[in-house]
N, C-alpha and C. Protein backbone atom coordinates (compact mmCIF):
# COMPACT_ATOMS: atom_id res chain seq x y z
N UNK A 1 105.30 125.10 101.88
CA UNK A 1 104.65 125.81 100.79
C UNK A 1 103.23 125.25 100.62
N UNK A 2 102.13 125.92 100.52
CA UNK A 2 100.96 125.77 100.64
C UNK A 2 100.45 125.70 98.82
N UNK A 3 99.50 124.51 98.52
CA UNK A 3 99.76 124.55 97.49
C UNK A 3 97.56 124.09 97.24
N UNK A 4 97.18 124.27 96.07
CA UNK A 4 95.73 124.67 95.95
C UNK A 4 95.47 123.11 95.23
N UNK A 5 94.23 122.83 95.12
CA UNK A 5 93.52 121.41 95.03
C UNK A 5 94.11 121.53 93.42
N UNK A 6 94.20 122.85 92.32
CA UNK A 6 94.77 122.76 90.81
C UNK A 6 96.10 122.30 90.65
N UNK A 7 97.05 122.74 91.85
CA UNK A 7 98.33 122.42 91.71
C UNK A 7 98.55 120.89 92.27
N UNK A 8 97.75 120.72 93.00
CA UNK A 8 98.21 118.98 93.44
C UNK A 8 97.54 118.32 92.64
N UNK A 9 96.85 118.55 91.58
CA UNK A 9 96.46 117.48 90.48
C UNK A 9 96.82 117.67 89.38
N UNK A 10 97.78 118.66 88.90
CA UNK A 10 98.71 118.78 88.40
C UNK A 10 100.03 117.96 88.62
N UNK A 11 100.23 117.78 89.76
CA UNK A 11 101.91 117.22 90.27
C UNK A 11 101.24 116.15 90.31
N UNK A 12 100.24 115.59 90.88
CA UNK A 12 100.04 113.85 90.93
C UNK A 12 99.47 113.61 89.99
N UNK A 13 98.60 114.22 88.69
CA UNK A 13 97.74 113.43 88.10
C UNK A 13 96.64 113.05 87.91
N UNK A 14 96.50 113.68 89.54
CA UNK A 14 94.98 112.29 90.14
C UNK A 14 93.88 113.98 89.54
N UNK A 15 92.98 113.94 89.50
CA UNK A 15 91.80 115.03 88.78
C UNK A 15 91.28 115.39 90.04
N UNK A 16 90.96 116.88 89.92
CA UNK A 16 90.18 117.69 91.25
C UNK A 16 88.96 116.40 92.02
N UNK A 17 88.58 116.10 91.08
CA UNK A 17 87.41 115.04 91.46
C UNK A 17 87.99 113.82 92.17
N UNK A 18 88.72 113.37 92.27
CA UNK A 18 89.93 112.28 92.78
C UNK A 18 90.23 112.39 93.90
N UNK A 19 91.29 113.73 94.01
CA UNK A 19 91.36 114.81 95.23
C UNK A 19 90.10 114.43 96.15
N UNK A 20 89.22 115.22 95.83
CA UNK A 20 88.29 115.34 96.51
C UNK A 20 87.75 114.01 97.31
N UNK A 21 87.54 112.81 96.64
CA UNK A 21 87.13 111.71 96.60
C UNK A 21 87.80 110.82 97.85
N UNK A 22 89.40 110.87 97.53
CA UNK A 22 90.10 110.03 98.52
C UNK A 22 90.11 110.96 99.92
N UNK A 23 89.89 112.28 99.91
CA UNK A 23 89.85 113.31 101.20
C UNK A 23 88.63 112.59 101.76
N UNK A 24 87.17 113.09 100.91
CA UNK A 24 85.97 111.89 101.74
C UNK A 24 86.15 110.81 102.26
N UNK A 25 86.46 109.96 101.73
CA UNK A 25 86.43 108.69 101.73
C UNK A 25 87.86 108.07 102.59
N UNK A 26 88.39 109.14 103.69
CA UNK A 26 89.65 108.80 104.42
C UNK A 26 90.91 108.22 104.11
N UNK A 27 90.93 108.54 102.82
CA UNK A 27 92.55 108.04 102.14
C UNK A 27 93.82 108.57 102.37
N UNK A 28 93.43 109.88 103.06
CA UNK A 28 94.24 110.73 103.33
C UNK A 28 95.02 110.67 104.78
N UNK A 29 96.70 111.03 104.82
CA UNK A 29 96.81 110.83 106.06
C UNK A 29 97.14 111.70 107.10
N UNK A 30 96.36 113.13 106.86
CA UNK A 30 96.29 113.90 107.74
C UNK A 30 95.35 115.07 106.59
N UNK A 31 94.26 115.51 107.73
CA UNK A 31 93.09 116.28 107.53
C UNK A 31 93.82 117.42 106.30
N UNK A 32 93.01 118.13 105.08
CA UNK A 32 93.40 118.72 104.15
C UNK A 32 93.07 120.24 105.06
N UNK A 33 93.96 121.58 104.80
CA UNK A 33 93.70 122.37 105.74
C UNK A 33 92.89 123.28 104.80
N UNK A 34 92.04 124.27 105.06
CA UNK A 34 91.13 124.83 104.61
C UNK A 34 91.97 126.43 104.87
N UNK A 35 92.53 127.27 103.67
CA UNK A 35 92.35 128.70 103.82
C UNK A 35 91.15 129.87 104.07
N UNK A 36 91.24 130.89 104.40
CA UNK A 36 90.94 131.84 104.91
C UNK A 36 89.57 131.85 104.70
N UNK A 37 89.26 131.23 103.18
CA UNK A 37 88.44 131.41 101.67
C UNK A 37 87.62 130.10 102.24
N UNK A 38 87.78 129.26 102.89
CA UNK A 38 87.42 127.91 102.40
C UNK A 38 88.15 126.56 101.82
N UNK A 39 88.97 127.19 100.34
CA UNK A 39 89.43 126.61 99.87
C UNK A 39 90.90 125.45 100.52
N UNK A 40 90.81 124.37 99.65
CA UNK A 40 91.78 123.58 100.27
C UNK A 40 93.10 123.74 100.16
N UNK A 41 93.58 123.86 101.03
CA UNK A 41 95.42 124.19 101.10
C UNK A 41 95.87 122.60 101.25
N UNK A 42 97.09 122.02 100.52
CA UNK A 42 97.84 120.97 100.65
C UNK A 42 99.78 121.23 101.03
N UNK A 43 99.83 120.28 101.59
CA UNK A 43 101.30 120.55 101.48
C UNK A 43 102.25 119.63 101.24
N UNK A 44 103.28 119.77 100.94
CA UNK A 44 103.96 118.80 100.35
C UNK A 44 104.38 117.21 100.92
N UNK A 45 104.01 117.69 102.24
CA UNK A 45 103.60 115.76 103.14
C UNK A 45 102.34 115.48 102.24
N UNK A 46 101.46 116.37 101.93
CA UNK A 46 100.02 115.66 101.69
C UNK A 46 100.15 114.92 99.72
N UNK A 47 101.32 115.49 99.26
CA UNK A 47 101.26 115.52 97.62
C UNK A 47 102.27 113.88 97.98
N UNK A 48 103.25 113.94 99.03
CA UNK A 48 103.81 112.76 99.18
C UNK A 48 102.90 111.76 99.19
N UNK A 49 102.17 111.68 100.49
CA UNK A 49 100.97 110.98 100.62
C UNK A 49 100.24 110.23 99.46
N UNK A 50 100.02 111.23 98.59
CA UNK A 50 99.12 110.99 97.63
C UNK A 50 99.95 109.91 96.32
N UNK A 51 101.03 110.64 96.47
CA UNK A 51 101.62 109.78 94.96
C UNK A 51 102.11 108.26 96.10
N UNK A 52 101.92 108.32 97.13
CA UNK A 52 101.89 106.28 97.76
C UNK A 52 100.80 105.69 97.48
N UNK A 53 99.54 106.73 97.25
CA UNK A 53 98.63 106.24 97.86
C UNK A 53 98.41 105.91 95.84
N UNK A 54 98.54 106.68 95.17
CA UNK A 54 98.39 106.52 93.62
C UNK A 54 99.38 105.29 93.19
N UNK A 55 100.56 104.61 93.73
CA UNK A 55 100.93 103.45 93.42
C UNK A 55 100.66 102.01 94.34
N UNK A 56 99.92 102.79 95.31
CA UNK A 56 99.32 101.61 96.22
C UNK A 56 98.01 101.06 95.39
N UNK A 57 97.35 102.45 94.89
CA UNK A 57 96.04 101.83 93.87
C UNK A 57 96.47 101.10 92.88
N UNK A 58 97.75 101.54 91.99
CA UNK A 58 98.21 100.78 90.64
C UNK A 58 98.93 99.64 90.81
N UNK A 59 98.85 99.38 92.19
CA UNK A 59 99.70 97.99 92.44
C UNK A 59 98.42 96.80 93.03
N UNK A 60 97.57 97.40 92.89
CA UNK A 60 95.81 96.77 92.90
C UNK A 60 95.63 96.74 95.03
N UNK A 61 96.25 97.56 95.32
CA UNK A 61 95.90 97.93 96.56
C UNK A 61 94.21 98.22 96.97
N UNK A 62 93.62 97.75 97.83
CA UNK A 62 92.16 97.84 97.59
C UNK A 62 91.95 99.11 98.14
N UNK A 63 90.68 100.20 98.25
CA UNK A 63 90.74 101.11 99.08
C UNK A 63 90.76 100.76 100.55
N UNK A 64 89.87 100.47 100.61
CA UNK A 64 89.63 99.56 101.86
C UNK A 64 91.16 99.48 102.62
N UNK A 65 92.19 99.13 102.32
CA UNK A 65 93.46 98.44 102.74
C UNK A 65 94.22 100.00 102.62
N UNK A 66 93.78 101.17 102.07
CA UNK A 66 94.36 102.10 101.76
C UNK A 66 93.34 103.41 103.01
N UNK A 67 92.32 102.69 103.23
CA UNK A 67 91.60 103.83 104.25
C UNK A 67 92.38 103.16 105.69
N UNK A 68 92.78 101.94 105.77
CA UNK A 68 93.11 101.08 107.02
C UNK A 68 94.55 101.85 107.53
N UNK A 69 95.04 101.50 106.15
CA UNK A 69 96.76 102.39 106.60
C UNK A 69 96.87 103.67 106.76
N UNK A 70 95.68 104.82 105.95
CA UNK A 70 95.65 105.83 106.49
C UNK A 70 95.48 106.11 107.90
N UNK A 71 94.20 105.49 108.29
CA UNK A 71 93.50 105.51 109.45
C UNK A 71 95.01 105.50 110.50
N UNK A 72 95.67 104.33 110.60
CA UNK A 72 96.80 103.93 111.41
C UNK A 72 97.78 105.15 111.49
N UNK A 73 97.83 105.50 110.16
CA UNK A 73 98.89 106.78 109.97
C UNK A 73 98.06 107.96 111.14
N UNK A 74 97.22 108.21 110.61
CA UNK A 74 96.33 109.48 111.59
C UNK A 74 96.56 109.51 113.29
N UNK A 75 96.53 107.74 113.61
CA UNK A 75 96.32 107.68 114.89
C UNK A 75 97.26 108.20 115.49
N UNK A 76 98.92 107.98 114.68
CA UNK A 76 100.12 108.56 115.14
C UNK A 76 101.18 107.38 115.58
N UNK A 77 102.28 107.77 116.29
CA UNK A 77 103.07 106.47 117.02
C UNK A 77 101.90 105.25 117.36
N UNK A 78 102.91 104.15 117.56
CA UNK A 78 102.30 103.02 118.29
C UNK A 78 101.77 101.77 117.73
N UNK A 79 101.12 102.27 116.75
CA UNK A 79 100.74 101.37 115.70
C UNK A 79 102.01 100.81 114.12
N UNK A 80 102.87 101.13 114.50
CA UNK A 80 103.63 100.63 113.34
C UNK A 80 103.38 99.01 113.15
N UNK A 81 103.65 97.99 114.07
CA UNK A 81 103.65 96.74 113.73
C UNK A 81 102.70 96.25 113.15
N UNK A 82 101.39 97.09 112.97
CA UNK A 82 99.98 96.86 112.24
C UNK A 82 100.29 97.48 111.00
N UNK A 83 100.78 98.64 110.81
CA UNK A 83 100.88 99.15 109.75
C UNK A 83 101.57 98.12 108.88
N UNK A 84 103.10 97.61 109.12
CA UNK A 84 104.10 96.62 108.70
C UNK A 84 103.10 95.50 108.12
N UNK A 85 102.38 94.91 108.99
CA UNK A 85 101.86 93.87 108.67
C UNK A 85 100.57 93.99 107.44
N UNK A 86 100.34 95.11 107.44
CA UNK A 86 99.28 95.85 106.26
C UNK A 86 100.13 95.61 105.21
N UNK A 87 101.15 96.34 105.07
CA UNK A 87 101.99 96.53 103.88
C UNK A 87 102.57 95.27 103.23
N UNK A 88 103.16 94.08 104.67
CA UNK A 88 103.95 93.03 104.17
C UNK A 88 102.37 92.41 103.19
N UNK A 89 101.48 92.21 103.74
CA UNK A 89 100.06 91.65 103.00
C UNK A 89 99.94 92.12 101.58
N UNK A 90 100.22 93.17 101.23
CA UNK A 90 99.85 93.48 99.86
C UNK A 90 101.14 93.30 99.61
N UNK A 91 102.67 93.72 99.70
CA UNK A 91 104.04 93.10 99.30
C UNK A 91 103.20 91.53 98.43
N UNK A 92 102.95 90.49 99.31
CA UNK A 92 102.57 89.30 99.20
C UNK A 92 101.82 89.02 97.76
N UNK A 93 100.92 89.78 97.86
CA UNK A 93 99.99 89.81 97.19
C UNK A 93 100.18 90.86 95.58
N UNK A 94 101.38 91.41 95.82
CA UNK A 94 101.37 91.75 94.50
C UNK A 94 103.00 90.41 94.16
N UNK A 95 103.20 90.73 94.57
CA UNK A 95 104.74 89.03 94.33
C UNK A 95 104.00 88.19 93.81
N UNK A 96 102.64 87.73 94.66
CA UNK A 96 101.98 86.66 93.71
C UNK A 96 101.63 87.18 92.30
N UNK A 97 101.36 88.51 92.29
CA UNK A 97 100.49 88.91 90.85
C UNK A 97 101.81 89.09 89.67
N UNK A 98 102.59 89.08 90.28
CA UNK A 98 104.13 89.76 89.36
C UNK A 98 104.33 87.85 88.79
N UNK A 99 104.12 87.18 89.84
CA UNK A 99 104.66 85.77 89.45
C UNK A 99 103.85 85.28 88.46
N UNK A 100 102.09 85.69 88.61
CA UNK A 100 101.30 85.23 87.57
C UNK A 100 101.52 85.86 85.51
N UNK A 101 101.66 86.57 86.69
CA UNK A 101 101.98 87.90 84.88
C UNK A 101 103.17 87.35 84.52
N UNK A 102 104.03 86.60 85.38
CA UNK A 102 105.64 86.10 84.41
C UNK A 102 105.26 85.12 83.81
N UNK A 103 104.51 84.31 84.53
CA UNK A 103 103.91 82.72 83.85
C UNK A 103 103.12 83.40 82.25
N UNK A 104 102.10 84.10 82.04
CA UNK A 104 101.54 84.65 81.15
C UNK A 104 102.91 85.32 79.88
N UNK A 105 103.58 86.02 80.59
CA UNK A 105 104.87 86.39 79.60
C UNK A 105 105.70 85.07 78.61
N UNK A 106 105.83 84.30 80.02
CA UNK A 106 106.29 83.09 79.00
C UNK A 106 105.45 82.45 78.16
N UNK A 107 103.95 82.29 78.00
CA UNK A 107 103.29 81.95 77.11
C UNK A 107 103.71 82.70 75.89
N UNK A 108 103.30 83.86 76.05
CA UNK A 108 102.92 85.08 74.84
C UNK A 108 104.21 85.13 74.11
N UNK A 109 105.72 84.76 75.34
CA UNK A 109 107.03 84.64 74.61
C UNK A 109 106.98 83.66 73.65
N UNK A 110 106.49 82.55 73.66
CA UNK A 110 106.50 81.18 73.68
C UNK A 110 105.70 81.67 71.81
N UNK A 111 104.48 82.40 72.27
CA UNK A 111 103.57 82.50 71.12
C UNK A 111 104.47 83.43 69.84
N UNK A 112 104.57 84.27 70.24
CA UNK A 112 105.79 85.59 69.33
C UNK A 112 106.80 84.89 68.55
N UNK A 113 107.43 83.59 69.55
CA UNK A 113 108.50 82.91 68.83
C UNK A 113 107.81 82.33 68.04
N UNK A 114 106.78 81.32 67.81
CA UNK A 114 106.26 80.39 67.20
C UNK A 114 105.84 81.24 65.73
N UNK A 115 104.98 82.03 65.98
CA UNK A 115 104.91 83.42 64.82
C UNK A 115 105.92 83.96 64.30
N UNK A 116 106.53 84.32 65.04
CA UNK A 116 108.11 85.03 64.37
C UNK A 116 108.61 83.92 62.82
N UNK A 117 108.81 82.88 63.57
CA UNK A 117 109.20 82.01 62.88
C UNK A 117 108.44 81.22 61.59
N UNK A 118 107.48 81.54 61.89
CA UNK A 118 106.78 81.20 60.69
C UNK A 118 106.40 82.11 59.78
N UNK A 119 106.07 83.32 60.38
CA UNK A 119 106.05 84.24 58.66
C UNK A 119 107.30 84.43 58.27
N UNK A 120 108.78 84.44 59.53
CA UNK A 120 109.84 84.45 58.76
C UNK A 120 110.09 83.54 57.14
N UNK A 121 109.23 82.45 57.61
CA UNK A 121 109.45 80.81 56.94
C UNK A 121 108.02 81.07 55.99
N UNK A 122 107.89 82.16 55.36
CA UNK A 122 106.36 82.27 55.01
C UNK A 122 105.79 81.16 55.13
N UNK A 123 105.47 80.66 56.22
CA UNK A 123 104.25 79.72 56.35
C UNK A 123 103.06 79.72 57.38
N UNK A 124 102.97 81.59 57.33
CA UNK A 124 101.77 82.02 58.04
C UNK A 124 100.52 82.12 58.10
N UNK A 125 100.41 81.31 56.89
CA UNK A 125 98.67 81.31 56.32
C UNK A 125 98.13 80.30 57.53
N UNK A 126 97.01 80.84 57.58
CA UNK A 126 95.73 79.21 58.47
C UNK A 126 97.14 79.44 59.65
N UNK A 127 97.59 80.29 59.93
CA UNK A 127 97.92 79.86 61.37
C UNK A 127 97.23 80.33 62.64
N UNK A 128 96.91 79.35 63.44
CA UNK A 128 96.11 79.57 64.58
C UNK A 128 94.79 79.59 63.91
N UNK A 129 93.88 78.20 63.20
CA UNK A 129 93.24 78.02 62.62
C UNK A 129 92.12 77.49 63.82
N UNK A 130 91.11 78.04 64.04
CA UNK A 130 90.42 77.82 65.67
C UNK A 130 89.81 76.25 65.25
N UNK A 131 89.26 75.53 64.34
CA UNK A 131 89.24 74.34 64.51
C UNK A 131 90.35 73.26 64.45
N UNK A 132 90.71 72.38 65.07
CA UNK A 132 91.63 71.19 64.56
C UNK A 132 93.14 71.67 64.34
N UNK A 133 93.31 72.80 64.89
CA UNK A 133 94.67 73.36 64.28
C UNK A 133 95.87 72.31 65.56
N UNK A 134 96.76 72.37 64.46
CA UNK A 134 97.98 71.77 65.05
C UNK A 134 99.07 72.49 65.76
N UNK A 135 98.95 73.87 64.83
CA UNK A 135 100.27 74.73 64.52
C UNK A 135 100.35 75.50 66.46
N UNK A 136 101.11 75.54 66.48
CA UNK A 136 101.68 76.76 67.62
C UNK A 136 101.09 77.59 67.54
């Protein structure tokens, strides 16, 4: 089913301008086909494509690392063990970012309790007093 640059930014999200953007800029992993008109025809490999390529960005995937794996995809067979090794790299690299953000959770847990407990205990005044403060 052949589907128009309004309907695939509809189903993904991403804005005509977006579309357009990652097609330039080789994000894509196979050429967008052009109807009769000009206009761009997509198909439902290409809307797949797109919603990897929209959690590869939200998982802080660089473009750069996202034009590389396209590129590989385009070339066809042969290249998988490059591709693998693309992917295990950012795997890596977001594990580290998931581990940093848990360390940060346990602070902020750490902070919520300390608060909780003290306006429970109304003794929330001057808390977190930026000079000389003692309090949690």
């Amino acid at each position: 089913m052949d589907l128009s640059i309004g309907e695939v930014a509809r189903r993904t999200g991403l804005s005509v301008h977006t579309l357009r953007l990652y097609e330039r800029e080789g994000l894509l992993a196979s050429p967008v086909s052009r109807d009769a008109s000009g206009r761009r025809v997509y198909r439902e490999a290409d809307v797949e494509w797109l919603e990897y390529c929209t959690r590869f960005r939200a998982s802080g995937m660089p473009l750069e690392a996202i034009r590389r794996f396209a590129a590989l995809v385009r070339q066809g067979p042969g290249n998988e063990p490059e591709r693998l090794a693309l992917l295990r790299e950012h795997e890596e690299r977001v594990r580290e970012r998931i581990a940093e953000l848990q360390e940060s959770l346990a602070v902020i847990r750490h902070k919520v309790t300390a608060y909780a407990e003290h306006v429970a205990a109304g003794r929330a005044a001057g808390l977190w007093e930026p000079a000389g403060s003692t309090v949690d």
